[in-house]
Protein backbone atom coordinates (compact mmCIF):
# COMPACT_ATOMS: atom_id res chain seq x y z
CA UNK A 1 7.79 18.36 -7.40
CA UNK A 2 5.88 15.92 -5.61
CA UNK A 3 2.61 16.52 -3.67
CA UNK A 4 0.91 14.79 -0.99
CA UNK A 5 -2.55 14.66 0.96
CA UNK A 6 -2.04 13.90 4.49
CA UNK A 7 -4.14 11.88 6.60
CA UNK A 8 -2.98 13.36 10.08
CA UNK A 9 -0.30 15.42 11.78
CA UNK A 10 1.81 11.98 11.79
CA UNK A 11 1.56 11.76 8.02
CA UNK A 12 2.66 15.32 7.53
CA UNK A 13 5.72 15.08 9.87
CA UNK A 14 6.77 11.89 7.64
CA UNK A 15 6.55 13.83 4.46
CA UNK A 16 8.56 16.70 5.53
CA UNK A 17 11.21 14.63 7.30
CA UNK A 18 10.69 12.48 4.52
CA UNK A 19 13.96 10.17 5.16
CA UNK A 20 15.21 11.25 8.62
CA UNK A 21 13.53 8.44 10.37
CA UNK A 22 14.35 5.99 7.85
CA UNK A 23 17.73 6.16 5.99
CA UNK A 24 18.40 3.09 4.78
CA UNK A 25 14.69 2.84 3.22
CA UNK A 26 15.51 6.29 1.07
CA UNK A 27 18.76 4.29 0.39
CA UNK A 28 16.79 1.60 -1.01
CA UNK A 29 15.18 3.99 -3.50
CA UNK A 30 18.25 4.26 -5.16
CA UNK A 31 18.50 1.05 -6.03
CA UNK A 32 15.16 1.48 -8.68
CA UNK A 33 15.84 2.27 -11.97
CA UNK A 34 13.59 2.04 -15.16
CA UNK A 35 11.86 -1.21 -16.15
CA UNK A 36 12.39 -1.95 -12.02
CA UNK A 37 8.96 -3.46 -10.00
CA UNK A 38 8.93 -2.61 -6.76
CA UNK A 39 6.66 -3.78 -4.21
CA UNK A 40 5.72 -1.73 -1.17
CA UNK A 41 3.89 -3.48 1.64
CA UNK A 42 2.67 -1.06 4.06
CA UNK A 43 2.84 1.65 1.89
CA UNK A 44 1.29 3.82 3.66
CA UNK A 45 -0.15 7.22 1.98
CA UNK A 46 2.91 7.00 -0.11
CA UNK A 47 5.64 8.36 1.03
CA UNK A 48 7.77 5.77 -0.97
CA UNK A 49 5.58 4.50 -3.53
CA UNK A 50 5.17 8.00 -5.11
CA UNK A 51 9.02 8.53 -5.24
CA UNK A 52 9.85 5.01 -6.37
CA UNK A 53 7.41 5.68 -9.38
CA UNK A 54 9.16 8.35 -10.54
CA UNK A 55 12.71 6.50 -11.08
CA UNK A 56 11.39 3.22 -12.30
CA UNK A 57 10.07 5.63 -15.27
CA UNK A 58 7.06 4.12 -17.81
CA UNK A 59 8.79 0.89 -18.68
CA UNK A 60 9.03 -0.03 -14.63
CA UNK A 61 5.60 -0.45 -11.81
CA UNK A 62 5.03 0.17 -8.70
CA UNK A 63 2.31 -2.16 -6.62
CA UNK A 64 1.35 -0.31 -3.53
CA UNK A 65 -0.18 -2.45 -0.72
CA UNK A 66 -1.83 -0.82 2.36
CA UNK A 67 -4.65 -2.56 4.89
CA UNK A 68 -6.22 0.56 6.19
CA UNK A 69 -9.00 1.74 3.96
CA UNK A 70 -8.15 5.78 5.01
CA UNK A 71 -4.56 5.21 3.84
CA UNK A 72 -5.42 3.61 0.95
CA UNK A 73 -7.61 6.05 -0.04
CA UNK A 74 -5.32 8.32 0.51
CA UNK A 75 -2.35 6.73 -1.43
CA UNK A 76 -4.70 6.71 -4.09
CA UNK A 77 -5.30 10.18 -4.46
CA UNK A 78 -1.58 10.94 -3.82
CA UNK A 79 -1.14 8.78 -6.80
CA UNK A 80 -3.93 10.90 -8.79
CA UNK A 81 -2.30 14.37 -8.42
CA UNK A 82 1.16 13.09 -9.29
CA UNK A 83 -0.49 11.81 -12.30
CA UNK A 84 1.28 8.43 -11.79
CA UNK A 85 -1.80 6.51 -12.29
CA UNK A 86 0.22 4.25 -15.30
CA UNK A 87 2.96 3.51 -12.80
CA UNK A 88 1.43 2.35 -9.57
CA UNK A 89 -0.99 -0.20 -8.73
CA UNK A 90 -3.08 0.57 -5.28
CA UNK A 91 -4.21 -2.86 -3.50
CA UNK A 92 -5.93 -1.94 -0.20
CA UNK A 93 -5.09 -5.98 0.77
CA UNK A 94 -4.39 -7.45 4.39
CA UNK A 95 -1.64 -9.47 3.53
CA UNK A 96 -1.44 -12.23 5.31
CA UNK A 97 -0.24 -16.16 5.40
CA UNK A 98 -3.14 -17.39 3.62
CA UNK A 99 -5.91 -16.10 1.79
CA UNK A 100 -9.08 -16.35 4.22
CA UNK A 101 -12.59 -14.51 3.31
CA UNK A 102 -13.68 -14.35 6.36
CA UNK A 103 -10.81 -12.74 8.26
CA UNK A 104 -10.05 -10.65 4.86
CA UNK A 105 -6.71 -11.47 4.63
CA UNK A 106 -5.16 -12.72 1.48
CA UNK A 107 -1.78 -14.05 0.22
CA UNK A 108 0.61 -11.43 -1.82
CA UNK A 109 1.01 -14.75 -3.76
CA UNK A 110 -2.89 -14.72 -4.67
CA UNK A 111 -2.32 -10.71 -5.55
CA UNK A 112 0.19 -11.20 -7.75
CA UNK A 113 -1.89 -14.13 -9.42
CA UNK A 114 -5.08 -12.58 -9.76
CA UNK A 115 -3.48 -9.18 -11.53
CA UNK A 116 -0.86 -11.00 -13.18
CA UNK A 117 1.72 -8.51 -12.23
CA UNK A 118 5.33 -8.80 -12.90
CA UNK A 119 7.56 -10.79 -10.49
CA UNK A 120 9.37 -7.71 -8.05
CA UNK A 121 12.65 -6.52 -8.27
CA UNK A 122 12.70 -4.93 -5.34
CA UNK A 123 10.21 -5.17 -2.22
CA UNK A 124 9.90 -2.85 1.10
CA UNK A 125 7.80 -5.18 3.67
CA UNK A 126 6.64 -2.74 6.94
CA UNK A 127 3.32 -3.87 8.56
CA UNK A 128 4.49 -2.88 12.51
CA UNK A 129 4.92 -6.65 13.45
CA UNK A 130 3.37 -9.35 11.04
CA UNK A 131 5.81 -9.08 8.68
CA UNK A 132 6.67 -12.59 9.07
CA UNK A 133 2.72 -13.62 7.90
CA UNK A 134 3.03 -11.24 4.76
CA UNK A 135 6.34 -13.32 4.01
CA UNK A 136 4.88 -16.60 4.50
CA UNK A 137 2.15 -15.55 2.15
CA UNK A 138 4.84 -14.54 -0.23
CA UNK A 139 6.87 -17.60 -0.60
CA UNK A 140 6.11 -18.61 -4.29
CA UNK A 141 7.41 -15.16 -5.82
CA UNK A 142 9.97 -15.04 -2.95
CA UNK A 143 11.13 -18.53 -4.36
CA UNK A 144 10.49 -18.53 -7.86
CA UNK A 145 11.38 -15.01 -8.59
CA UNK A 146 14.80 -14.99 -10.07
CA UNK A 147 14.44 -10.77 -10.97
CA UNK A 148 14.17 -10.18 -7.03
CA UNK A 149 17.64 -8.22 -5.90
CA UNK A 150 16.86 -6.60 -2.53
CA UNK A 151 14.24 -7.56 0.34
CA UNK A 152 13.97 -5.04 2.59
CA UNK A 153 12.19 -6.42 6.31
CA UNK A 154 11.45 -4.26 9.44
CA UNK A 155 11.55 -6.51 12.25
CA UNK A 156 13.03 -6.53 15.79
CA UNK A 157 16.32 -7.69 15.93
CA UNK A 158 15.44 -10.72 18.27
CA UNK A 159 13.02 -12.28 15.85
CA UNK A 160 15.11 -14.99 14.83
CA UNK A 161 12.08 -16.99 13.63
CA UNK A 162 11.98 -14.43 10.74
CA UNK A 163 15.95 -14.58 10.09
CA UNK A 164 15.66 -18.42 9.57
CA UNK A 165 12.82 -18.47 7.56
CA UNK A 166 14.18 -16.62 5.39
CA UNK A 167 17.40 -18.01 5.55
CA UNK A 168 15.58 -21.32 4.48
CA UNK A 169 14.42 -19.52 1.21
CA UNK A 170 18.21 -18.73 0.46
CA UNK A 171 18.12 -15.36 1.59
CA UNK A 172 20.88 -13.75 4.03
CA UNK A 173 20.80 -10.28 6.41
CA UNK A 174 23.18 -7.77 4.76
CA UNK A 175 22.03 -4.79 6.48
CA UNK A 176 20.85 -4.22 9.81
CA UNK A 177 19.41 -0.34 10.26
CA UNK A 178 17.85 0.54 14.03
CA UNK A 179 15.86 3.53 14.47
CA UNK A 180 17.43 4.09 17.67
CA UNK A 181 20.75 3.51 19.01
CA UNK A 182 21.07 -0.11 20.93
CA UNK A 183 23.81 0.88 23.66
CA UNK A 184 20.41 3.10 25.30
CA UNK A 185 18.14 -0.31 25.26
CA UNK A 186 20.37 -2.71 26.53
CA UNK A 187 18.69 -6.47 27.00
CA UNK A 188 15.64 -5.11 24.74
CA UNK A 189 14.54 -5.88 21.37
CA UNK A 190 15.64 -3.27 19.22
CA UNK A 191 13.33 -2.41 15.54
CA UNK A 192 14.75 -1.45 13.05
CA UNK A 193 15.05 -2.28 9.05
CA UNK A 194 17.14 -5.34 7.47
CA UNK A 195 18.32 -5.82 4.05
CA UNK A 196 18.36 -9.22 2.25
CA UNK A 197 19.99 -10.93 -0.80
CA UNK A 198 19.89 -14.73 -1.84
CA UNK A 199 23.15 -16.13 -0.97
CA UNK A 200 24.65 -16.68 -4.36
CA UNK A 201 24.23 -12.49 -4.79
CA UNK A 202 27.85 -10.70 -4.55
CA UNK A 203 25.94 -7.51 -5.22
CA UNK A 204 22.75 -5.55 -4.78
């Protein structure tokens, strides 16, 4: 059984409805397997990381990236007590579009460098709004990453800047998941997640 710290009330509710919110994420766990990497941006205290370590077993990883220190700190420690320390990496990393000292941020590109971690198989990207930066700082795994089977983006469903950039990598929207339903928010951006696959892909 899996155990979490919680960082606040919000934290908690996620764990115990771990899922409700977010179906098609918990969907996307069951796409792991062992020997998968799966890259979780925005991960939070864990609520997915910890999970996904479990099915992608000893052979597979697990590279956790969350920008708030607390979180992090948190994710860590959720990672201690499941004793998963050999499965998931922790980077406490503003991702961003380019790698700047001053501002903090850095590239997932540069991250991936540094550690010399294995190209994903699978990534979850959820930053509430610059997903499209964390992308951009991204593209050389994104493009030279032939192991990559499902990208999984939250972003509003009017961001078609996001769409065509990735559609410009090869990548097309095969999944559209809102967290509410659209009839109620008529002429409004809706959020919600979005699955990807490059083009040439007839299955996940």
């Amino acid at each position: 059984m899996l155990r979490f710290v919680y960082l606040d009330a919000e934290d908690a509710n996620r764990v115990i409805g771990f899922g409700s919110k977010e179906p098609l994420t918990l969907r996307l766990l069951d796409f792991l397997g062992p020997g998968d990497v799966f890259l979780d941006v925005g991960a939070s205290i864990g609520i997915y990381a910890i999970p996904a370590a479990t099915r992608v077993e000893q052979a597979g990883r697990v590279i956790a990236v969350e920008a708030d220190v607390q979180k992090a700190r948190k994710l860590a420690r959720n990672v201690e007590i499941n004793h998963l320390q050999n499965r998931i990496n922790v980077e406490c990393v503003v991702a961003g579009e380019v790698s700047n000292a001053e501002s903090g941020e850095r590239t997932l590109d540069s991250v991936f460098a540094t550690n010399q971690y294995p190209n994903p198989t699978i990534i979850k990207i959820d930053v509430d709004g610059p997903e499209l930066r964390v992308l951009r700082g991204l593209q050389s795994t994104l493009e030279s990453n032939s192991r990559l089977r499902l990208l999984q983006v939250e972003f509003s469903d009017s961001n078609v800047e996001l769409i065509e950039y990735l559609r410009s990598l090869g990548f097309k929207l095969v999944d559209f998941e809102t967290y509410r339903d659209p009839r109620l928010f008529k002429g409004q951006s809706v959020m919600g997640n979005g699955w990807f696959v490059r083009r040439q892909e007839t299955r996940i």
